[in-house]
Protein backbone atom coordinates (compact mmCIF):
# COMPACT_ATOMS: atom_id res chain seq x y z
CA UNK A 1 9.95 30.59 34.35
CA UNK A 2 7.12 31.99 36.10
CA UNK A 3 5.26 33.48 33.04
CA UNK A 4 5.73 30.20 31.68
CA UNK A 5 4.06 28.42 34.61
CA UNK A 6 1.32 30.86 34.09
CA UNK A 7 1.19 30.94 30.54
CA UNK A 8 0.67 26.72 31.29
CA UNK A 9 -2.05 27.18 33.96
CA UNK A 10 -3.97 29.58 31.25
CA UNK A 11 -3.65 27.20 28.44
CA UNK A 12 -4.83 24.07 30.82
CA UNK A 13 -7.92 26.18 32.15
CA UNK A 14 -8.92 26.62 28.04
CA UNK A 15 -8.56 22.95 27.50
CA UNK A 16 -10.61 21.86 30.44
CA UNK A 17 -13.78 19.70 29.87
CA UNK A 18 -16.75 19.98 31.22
CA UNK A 19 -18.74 16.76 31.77
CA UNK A 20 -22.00 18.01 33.77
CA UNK A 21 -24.14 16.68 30.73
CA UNK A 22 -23.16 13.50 32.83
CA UNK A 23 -24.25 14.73 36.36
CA UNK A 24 -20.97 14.86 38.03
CA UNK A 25 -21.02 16.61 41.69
CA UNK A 26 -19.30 20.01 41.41
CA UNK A 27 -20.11 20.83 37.89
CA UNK A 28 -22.16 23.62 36.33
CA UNK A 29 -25.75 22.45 35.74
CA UNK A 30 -26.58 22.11 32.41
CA UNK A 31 -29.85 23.20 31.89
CA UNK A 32 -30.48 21.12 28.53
CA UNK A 33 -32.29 18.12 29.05
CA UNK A 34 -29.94 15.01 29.60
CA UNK A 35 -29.98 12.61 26.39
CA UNK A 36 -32.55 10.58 26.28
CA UNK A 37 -31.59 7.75 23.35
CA UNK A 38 -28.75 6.05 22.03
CA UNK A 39 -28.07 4.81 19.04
CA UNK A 40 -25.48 1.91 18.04
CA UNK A 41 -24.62 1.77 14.37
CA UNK A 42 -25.15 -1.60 12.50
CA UNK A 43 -23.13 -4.14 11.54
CA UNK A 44 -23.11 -6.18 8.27
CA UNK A 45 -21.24 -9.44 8.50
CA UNK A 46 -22.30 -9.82 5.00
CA UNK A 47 -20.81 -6.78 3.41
CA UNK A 48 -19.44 -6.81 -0.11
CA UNK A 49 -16.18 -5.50 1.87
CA UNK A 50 -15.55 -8.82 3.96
CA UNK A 51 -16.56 -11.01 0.68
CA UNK A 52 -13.52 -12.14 -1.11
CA UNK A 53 -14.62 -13.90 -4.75
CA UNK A 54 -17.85 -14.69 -3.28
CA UNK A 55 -16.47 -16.27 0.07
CA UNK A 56 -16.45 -14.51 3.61
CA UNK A 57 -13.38 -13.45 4.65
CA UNK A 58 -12.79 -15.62 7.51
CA UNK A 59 -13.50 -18.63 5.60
CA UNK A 60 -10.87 -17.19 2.90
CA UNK A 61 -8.51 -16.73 5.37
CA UNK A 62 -8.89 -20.22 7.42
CA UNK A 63 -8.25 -21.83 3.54
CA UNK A 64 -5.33 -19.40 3.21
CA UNK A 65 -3.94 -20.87 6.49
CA UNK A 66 -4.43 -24.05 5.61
CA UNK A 67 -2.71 -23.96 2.42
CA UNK A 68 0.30 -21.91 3.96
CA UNK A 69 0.76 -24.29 6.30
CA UNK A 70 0.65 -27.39 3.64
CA UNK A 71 3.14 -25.32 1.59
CA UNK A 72 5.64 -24.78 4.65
CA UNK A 73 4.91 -28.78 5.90
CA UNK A 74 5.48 -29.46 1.53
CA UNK A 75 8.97 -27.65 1.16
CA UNK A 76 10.53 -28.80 4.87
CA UNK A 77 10.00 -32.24 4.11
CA UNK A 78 11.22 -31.37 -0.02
CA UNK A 79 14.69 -30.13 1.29
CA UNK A 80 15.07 -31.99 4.06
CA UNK A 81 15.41 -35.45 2.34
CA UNK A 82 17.01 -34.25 -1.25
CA UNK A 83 19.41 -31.53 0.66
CA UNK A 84 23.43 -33.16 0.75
CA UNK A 85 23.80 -32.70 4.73
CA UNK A 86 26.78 -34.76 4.69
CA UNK A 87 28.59 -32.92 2.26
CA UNK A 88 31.03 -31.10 4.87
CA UNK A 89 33.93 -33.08 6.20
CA UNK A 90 32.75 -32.36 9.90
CA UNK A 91 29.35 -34.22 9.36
CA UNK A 92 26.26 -32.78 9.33
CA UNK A 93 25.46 -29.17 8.31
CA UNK A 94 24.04 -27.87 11.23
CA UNK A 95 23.71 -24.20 10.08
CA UNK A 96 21.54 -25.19 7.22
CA UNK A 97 19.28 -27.52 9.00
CA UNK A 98 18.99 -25.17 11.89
CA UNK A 99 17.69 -22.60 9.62
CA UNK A 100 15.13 -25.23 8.22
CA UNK A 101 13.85 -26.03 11.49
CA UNK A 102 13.25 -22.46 12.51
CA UNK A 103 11.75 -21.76 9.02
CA UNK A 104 9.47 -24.79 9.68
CA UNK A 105 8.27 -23.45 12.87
CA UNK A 106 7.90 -20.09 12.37
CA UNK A 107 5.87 -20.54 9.23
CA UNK A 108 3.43 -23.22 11.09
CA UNK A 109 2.96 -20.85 13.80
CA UNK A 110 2.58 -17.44 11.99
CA UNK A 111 -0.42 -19.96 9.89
CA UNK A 112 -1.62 -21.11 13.19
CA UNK A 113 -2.06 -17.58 14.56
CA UNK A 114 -4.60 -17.04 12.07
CA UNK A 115 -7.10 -19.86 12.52
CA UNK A 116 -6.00 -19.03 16.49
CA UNK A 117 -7.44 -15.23 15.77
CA UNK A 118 -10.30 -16.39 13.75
CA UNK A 119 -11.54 -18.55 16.35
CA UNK A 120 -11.37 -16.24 19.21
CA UNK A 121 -11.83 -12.62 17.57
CA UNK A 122 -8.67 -11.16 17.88
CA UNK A 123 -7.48 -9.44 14.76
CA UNK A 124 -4.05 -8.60 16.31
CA UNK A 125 -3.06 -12.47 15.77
CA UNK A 126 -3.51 -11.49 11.69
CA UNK A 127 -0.82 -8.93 12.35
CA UNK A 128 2.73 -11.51 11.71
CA UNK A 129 0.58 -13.28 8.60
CA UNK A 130 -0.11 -10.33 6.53
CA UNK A 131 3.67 -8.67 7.55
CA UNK A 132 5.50 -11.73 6.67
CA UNK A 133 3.55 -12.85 3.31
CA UNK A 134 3.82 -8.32 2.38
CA UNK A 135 7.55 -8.75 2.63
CA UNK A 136 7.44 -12.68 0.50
CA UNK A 137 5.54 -10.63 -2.11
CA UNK A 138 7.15 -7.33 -2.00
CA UNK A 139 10.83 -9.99 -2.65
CA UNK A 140 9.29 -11.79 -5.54
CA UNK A 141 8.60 -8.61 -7.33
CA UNK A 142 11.62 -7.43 -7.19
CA UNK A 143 12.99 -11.04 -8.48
CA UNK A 144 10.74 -10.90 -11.54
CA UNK A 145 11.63 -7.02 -11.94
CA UNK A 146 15.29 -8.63 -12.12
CA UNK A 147 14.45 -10.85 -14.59
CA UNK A 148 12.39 -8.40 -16.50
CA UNK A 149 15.10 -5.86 -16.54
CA UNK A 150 17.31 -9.29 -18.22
CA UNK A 151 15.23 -9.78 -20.62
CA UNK A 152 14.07 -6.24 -22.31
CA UNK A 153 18.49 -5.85 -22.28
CA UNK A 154 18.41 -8.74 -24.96
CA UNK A 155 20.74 -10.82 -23.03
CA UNK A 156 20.63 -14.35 -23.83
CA UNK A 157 22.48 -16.18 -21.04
CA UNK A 158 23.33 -15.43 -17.26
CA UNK A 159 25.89 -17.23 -15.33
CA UNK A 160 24.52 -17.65 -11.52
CA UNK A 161 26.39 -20.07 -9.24
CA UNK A 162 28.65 -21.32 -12.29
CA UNK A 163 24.95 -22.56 -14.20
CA UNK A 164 24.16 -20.78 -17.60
CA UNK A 165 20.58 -19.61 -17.15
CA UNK A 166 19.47 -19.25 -20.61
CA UNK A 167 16.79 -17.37 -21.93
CA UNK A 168 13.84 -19.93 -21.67
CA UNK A 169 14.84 -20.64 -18.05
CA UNK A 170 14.36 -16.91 -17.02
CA UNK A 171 10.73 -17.26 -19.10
CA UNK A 172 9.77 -19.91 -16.58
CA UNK A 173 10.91 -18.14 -13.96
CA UNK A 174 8.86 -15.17 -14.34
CA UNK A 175 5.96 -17.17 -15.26
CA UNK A 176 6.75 -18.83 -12.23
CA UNK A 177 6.87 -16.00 -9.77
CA UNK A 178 4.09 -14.72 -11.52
CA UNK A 179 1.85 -17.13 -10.16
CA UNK A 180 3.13 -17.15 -7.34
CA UNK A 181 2.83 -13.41 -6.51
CA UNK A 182 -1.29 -14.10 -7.54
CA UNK A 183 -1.85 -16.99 -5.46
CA UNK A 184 0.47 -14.97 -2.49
CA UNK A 185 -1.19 -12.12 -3.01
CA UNK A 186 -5.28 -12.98 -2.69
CA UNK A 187 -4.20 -15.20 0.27
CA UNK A 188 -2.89 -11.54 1.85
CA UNK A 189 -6.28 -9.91 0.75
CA UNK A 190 -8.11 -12.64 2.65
CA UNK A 191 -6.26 -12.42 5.40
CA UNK A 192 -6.17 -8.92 5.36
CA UNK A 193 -10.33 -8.18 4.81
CA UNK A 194 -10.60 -11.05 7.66
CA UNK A 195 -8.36 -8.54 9.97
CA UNK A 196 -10.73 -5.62 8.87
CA UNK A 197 -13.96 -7.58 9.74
CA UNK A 198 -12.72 -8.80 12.86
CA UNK A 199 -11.68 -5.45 14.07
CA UNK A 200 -14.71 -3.95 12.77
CA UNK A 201 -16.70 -6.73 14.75
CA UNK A 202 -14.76 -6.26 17.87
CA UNK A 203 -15.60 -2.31 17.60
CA UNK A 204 -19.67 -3.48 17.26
CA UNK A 205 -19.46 -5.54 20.40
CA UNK A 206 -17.59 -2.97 22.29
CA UNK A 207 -20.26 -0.13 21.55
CA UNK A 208 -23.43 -3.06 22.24
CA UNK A 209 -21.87 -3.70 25.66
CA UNK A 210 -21.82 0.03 26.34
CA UNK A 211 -25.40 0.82 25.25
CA UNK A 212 -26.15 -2.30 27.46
CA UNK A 213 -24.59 -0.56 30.39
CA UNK A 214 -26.39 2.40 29.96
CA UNK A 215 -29.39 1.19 29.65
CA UNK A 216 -28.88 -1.02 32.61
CA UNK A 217 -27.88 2.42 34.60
CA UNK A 218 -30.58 4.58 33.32
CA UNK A 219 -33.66 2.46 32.60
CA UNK A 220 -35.60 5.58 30.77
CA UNK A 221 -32.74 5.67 27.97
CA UNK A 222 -33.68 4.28 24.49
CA UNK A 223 -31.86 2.46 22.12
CA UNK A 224 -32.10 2.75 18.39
CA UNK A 225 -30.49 0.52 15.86
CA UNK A 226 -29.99 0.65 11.88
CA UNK A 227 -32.22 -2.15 9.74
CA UNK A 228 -29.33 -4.12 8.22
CA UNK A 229 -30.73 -7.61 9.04
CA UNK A 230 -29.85 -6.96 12.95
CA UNK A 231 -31.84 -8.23 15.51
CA UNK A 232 -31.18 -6.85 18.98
CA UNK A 233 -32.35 -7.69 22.07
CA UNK A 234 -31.95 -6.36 26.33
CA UNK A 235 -33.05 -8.48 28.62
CA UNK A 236 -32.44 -7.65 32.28
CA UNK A 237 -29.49 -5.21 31.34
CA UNK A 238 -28.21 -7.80 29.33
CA UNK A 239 -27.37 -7.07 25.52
CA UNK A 240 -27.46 -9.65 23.01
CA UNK A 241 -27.20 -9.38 19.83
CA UNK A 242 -27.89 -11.94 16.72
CA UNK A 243 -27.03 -11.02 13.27
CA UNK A 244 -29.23 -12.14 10.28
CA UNK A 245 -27.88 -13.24 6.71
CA UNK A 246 -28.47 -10.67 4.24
CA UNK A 247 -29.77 -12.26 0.76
């Protein structure tokens, strides 16, 4: 146990980290001068990588919540008033319209999250959006897989809940599904470039308020910035930063 123990202490004293470039009491001088600039890499709000068919990606992804949200409003109020809830002999089927209600207010609020984390920054409000619409596509493949599967076996007719689907209605189906996987799938890109630029951007801010505090701390330090339409500015320690449209 004891060579252990030492074997520990030996390993610990290798991995130790020296920080007198920083000035810390107790530490080794360094006799390198200390840095003297600091750079902050750019940021391009305009980058081809947050553009979605011409569009920025939050814009995208505020459109893709809107629509979500008209979809989930759309097919509550479809089942709710053409659904048979008096078909059981005890009344009202409260299992069904319980799970209507919950999937009315889970889909408004994972839609709401996003125009929520658009609005303030936060990319981690994205997070339910893209992992419930990955796992509504990833379903609807599989469905027109199914289907596809039916049809290349040259089967004409299906029996599903005592209805012969014929051959046309599994056509329509897939074309169906088909459409729906594209329009599912660029609102998921949106959503998911918006996450990317909004992380990105948080990252940017982070690193200006830390050259801002070391310039505030050590007045001789300079700053240097990339030219990518970025103007930035330090006034009385203050950093502020204002980002110019690319053309």
């Amino acid at each position: 146990m004891s060579r252990l123990v030492r074997w520990l202490k030996r390993q610990a004293d290798h991995n130790a980290v020296s920080y007198s470039r920083f000035g810390l009491p107790g530490e080794e001088t360094d006799d390198r001068p200390p840095p003297s600039e600091i750079h902050v890499a750019p940021f391009d709000e305009t980058a081809k990588e947050f553009m979605l068919c011409g569009v920025h990606s939050q814009r995208m992804a505020l459109m893709s919540s809107g629509v979500g949200m008209a979809m989930t409003l759309f097919v509550f109020v479809s089942i709710f008033f053409e659904f048979d809830w008096y078909h059981h002999e005890k009344g009202v089927d409260v299992a069904t319209l319980g799970f209507l209600v919950i999937f009315f207010l889970m889909g408004m609020l994972i839609h709401y999250q996003v125009i929520v984390g658009v609005r303030n920054g936060s990319a981690k409000l994205l997070i339910p959006f893209l992992i419930v619409y990955l796992m509504l596509v990833s379903s609807e493949a599989l469905m027109c897989m199914f289907m596809i599967i039916h049809l290349l076996t040259g089967a004409t007719t299906m029996q599903i809940d005592g209805v012969q689907a014929t051959t046309n209605v599994f056509i329509f189906a897939l074309i169906f599904y088909g459409v729906l996987i594209a329009f599912q799938g660029m609102m998921l890109e949106s959503v998911s470039r918006c996450r990317q630029y909004l992380s990105k951007k948080q990252i940017h801010v982070l690193e200006l308020q830390i050259a801002g505090n070391s310039k505030s701390r050590n007045p001789g330090l300079e700053s240097g910035f990339g030219k990518l339409g970025a103007d930035h500015q330090c006034r009385s320690g203050q950093w502020s930063h204002r980002l110019t449209a690319c053309m």
